[in-house]
PDB file of N, CA and C in Angstrom:
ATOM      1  N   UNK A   1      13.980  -7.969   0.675  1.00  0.00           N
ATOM      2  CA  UNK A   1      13.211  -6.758   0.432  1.00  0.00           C
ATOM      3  C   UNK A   1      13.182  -5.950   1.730  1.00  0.00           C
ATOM      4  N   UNK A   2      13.577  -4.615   1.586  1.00  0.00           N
ATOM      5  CA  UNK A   2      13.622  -3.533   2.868  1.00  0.00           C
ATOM      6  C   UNK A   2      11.874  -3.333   2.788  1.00  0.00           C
ATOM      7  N   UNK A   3      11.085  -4.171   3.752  1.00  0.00           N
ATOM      8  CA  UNK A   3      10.100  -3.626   4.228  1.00  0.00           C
ATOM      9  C   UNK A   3       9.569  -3.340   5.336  1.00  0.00           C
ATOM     10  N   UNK A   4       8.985  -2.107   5.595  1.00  0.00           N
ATOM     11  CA  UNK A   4       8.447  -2.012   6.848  1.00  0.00           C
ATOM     12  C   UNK A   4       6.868  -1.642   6.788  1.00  0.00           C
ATOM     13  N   UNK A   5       6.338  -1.930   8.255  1.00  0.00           N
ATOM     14  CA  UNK A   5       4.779  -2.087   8.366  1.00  0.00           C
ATOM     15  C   UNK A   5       4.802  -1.244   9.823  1.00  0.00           C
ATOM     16  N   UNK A   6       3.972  -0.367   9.525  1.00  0.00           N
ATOM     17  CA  UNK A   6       3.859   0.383  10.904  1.00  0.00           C
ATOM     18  C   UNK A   6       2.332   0.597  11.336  1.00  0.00           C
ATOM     19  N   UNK A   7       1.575   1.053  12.700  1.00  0.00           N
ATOM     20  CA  UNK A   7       0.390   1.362  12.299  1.00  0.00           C
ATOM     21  C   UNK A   7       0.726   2.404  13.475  1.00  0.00           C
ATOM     22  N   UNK A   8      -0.335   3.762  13.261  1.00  0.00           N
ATOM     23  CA  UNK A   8      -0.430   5.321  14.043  1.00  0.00           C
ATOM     24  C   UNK A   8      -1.377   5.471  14.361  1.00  0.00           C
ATOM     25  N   UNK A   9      -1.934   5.941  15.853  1.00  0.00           N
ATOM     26  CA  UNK A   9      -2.964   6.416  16.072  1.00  0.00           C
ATOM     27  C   UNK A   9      -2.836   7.764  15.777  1.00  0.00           C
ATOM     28  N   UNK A  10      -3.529   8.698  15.662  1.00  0.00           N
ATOM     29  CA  UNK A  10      -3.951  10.007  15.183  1.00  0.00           C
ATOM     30  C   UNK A  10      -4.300  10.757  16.638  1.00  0.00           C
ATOM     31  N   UNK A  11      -4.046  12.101  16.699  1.00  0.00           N
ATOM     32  CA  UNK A  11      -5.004  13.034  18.091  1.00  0.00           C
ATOM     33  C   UNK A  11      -6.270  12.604  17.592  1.00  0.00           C
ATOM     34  N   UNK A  12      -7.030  12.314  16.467  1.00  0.00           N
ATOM     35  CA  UNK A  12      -8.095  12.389  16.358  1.00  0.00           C
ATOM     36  C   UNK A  12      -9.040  11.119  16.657  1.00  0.00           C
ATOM     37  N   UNK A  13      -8.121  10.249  16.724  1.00  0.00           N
ATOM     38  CA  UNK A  13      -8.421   8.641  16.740  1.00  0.00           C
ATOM     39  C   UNK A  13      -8.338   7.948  15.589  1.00  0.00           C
ATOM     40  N   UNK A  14      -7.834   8.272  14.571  1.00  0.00           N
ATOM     41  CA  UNK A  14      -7.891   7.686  13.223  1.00  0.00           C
ATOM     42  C   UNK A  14      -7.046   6.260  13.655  1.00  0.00           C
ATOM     43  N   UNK A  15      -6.697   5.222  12.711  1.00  0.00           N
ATOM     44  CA  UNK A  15      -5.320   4.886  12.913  1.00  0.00           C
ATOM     45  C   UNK A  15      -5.148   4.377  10.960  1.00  0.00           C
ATOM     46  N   UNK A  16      -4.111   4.412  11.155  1.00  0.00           N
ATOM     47  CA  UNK A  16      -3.076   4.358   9.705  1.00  0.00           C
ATOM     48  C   UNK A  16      -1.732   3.186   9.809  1.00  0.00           C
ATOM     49  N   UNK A  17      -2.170   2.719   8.934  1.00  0.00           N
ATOM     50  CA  UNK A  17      -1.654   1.540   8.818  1.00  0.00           C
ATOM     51  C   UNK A  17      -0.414   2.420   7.389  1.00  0.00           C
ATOM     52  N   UNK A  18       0.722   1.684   7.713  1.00  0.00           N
ATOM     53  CA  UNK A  18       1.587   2.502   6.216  1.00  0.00           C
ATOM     54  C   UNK A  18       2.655   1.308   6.062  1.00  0.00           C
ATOM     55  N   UNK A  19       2.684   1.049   5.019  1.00  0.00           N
ATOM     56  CA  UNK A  19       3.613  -0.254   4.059  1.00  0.00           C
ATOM     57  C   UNK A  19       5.102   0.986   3.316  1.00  0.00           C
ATOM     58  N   UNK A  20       6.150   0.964   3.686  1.00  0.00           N
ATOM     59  CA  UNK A  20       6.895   0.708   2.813  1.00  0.00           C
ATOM     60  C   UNK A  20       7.913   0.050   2.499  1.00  0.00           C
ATOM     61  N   UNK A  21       8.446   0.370   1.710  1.00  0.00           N
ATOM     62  CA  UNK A  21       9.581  -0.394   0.716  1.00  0.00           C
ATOM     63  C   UNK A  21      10.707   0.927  -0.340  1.00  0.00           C
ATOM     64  N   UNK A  22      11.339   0.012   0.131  1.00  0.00           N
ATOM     65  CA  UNK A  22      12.485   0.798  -0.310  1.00  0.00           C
ATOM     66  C   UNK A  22      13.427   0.505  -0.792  1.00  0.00           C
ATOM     67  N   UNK A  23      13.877  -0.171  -1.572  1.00  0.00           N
ATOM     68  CA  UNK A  23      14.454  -1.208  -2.245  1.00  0.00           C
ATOM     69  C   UNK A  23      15.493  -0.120  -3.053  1.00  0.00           C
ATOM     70  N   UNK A  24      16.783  -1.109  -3.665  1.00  0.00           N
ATOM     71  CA  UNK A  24      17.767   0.146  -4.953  1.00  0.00           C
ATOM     72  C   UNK A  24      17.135   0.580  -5.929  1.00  0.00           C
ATOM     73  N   UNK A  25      16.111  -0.335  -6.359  1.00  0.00           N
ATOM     74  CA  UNK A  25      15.816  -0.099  -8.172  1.00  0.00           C
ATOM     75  C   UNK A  25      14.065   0.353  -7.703  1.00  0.00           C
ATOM     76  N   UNK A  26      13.623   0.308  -6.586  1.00  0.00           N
ATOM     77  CA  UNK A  26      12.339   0.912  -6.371  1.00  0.00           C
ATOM     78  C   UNK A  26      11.868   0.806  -5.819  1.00  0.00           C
ATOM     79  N   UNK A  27      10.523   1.959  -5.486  1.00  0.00           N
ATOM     80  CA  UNK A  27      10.228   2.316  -3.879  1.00  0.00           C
ATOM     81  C   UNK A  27       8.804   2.229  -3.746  1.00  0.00           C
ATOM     82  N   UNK A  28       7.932   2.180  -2.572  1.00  0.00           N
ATOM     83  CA  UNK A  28       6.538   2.419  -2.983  1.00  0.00           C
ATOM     84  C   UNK A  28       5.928   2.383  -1.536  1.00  0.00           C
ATOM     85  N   UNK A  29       5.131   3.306  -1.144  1.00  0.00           N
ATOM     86  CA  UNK A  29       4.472   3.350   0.271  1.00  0.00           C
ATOM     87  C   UNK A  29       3.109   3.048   0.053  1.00  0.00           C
ATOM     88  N   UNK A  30       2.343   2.798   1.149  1.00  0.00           N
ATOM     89  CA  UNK A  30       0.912   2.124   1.063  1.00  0.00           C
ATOM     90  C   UNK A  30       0.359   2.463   2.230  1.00  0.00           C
ATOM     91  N   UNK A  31      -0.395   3.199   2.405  1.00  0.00           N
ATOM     92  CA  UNK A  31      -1.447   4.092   3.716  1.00  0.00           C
ATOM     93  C   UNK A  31      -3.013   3.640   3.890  1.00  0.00           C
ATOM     94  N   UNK A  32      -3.027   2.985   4.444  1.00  0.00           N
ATOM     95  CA  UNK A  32      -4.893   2.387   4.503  1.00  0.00           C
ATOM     96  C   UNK A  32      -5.134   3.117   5.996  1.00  0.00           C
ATOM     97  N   UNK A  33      -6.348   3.975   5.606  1.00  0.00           N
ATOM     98  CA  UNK A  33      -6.572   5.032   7.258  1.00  0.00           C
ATOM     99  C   UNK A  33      -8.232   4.601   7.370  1.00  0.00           C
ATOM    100  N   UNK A  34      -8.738   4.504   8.957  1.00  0.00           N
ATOM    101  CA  UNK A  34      -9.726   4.402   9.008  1.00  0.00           C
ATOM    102  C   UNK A  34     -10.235   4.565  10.826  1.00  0.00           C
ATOM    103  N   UNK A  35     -11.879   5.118  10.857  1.00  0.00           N
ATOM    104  CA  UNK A  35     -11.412   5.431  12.144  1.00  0.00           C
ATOM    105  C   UNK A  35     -11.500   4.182  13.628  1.00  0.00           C
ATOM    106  N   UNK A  36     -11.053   3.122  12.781  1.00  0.00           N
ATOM    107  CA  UNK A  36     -10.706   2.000  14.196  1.00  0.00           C
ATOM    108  C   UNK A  36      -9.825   1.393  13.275  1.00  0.00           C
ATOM    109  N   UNK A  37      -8.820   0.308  13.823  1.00  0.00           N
ATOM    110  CA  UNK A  37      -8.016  -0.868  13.266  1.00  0.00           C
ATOM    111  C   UNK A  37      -8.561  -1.547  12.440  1.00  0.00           C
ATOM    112  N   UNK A  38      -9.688  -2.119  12.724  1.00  0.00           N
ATOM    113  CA  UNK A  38     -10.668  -2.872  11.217  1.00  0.00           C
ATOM    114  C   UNK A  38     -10.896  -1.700  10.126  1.00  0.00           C
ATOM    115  N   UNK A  39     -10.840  -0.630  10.218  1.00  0.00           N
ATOM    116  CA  UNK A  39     -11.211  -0.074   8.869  1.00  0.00           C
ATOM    117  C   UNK A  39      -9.631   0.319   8.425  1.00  0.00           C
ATOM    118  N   UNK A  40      -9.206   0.472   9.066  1.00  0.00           N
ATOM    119  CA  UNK A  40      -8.150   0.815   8.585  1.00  0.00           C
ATOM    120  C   UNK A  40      -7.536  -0.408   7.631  1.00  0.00           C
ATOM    121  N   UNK A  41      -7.107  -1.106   8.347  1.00  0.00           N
ATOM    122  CA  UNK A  41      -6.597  -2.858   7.698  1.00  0.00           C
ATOM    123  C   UNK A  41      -7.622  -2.742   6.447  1.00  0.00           C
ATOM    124  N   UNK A  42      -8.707  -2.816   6.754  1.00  0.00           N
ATOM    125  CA  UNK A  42      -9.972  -3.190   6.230  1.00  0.00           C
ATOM    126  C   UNK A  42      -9.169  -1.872   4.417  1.00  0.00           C
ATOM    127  N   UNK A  43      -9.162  -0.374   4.744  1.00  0.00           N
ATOM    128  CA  UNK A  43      -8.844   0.501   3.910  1.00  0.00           C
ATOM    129  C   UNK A  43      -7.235   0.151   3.038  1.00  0.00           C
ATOM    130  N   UNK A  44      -6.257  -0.442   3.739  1.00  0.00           N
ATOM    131  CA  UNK A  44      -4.934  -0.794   3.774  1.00  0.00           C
ATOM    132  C   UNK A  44      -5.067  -2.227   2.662  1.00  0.00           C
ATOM    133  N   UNK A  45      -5.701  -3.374   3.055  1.00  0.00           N
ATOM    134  CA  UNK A  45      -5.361  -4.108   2.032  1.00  0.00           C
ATOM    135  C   UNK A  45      -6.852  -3.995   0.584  1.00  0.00           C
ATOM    136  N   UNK A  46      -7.777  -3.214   0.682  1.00  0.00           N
ATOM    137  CA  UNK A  46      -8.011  -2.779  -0.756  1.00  0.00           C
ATOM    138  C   UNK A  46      -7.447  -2.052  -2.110  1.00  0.00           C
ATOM    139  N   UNK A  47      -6.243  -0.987  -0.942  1.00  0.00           N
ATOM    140  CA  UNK A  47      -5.389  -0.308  -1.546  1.00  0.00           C
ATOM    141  C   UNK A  47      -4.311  -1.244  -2.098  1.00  0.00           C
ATOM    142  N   UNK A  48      -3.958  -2.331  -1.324  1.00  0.00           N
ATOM    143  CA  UNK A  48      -2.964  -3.661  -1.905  1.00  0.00           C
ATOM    144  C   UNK A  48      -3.378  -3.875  -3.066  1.00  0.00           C
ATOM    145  N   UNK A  49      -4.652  -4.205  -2.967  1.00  0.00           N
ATOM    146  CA  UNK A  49      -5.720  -5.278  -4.372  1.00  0.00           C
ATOM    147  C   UNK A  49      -5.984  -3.975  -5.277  1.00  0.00           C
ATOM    148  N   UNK A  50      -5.735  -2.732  -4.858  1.00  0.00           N
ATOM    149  CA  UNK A  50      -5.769  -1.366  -6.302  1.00  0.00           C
ATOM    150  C   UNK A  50      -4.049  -1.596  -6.692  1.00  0.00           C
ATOM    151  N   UNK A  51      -3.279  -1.641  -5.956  1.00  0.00           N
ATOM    152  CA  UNK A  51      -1.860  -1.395  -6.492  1.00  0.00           C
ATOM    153  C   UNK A  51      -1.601  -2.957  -7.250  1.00  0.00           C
ATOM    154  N   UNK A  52      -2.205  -4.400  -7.275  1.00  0.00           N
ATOM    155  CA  UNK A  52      -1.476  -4.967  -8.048  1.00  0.00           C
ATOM    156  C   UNK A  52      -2.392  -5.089  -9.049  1.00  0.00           C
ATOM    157  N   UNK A  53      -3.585  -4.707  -9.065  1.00  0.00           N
ATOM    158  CA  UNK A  53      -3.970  -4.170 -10.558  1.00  0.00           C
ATOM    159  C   UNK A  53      -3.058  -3.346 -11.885  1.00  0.00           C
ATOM    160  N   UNK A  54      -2.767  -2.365 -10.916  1.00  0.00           N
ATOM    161  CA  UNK A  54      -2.036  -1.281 -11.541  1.00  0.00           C
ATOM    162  C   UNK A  54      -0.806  -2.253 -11.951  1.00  0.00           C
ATOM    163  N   UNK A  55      -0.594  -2.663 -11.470  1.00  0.00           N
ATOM    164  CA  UNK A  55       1.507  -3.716 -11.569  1.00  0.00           C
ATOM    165  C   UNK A  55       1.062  -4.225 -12.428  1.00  0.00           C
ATOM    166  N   UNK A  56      -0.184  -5.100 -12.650  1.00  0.00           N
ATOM    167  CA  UNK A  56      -0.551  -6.337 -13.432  1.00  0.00           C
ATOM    168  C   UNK A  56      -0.573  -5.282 -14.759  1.00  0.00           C
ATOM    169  N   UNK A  57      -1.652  -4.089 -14.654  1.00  0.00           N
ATOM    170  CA  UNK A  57      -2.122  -3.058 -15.693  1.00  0.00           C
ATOM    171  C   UNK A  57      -0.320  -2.960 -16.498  1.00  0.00           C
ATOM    172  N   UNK A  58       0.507  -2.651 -15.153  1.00  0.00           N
ATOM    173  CA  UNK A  58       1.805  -2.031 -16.426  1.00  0.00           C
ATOM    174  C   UNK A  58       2.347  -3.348 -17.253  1.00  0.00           C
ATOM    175  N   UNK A  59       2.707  -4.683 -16.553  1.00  0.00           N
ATOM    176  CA  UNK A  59       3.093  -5.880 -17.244  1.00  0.00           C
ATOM    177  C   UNK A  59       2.612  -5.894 -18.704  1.00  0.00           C
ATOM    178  N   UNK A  60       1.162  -6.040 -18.395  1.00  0.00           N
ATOM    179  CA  UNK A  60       0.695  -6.440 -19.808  1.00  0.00           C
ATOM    180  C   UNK A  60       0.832  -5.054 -20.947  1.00  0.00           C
ATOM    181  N   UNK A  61       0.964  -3.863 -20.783  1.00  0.00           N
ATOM    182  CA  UNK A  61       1.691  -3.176 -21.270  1.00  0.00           C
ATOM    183  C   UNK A  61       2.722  -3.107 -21.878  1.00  0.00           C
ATOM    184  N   UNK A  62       3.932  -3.404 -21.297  1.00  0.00           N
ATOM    185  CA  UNK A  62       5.237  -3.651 -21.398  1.00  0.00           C
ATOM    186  C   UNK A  62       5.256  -5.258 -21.984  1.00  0.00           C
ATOM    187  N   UNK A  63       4.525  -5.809 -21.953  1.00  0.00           N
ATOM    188  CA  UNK A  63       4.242  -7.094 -22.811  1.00  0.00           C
ATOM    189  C   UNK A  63       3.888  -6.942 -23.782  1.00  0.00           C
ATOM    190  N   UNK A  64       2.958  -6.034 -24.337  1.00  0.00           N
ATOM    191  CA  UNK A  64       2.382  -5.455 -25.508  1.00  0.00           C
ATOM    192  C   UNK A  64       3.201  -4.661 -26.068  1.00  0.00           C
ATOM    193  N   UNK A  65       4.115  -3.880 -25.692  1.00  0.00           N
ATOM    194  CA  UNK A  65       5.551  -3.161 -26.673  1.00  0.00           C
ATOM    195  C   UNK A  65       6.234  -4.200 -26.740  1.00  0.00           C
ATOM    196  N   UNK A  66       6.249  -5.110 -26.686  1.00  0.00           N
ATOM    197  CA  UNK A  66       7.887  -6.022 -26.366  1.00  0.00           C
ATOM    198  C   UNK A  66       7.876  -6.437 -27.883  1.00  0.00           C
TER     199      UNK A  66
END
């Protein structure tokens, strides 16, 4: 899997944590911002635990047409 993990401080002091992936058959970025490293991380993997809801949400979907 092509992934990368980066984290940015901001002029403002923010910092941003950003996940992507980039794969042939599909892509997906992930931004958790907050204004120190703990919130950020802290903002970054809730957004993880919202996106495999959503994955789990489409499965059982696509399980339900099948």
């Amino acid at each position: 899997m092509a992934l990368t993990v980066d984290k940015q401080q901001t002029r403002e002091g923010e910092t941003i944590y950003t996940a992507r992936c980039l794969e042939k058959s599909y892509h997906f970025e992930i931004s958790g911002r907050g204004g120190n490293a703990a919130e950020a991380e802290q903002d970054f993997l809730n957004k993880i635990a919202e996106l495999r809801t959503r994955l789990d949400e489409v499965s059982q979907i696509s399980q339900a047409s099948a």
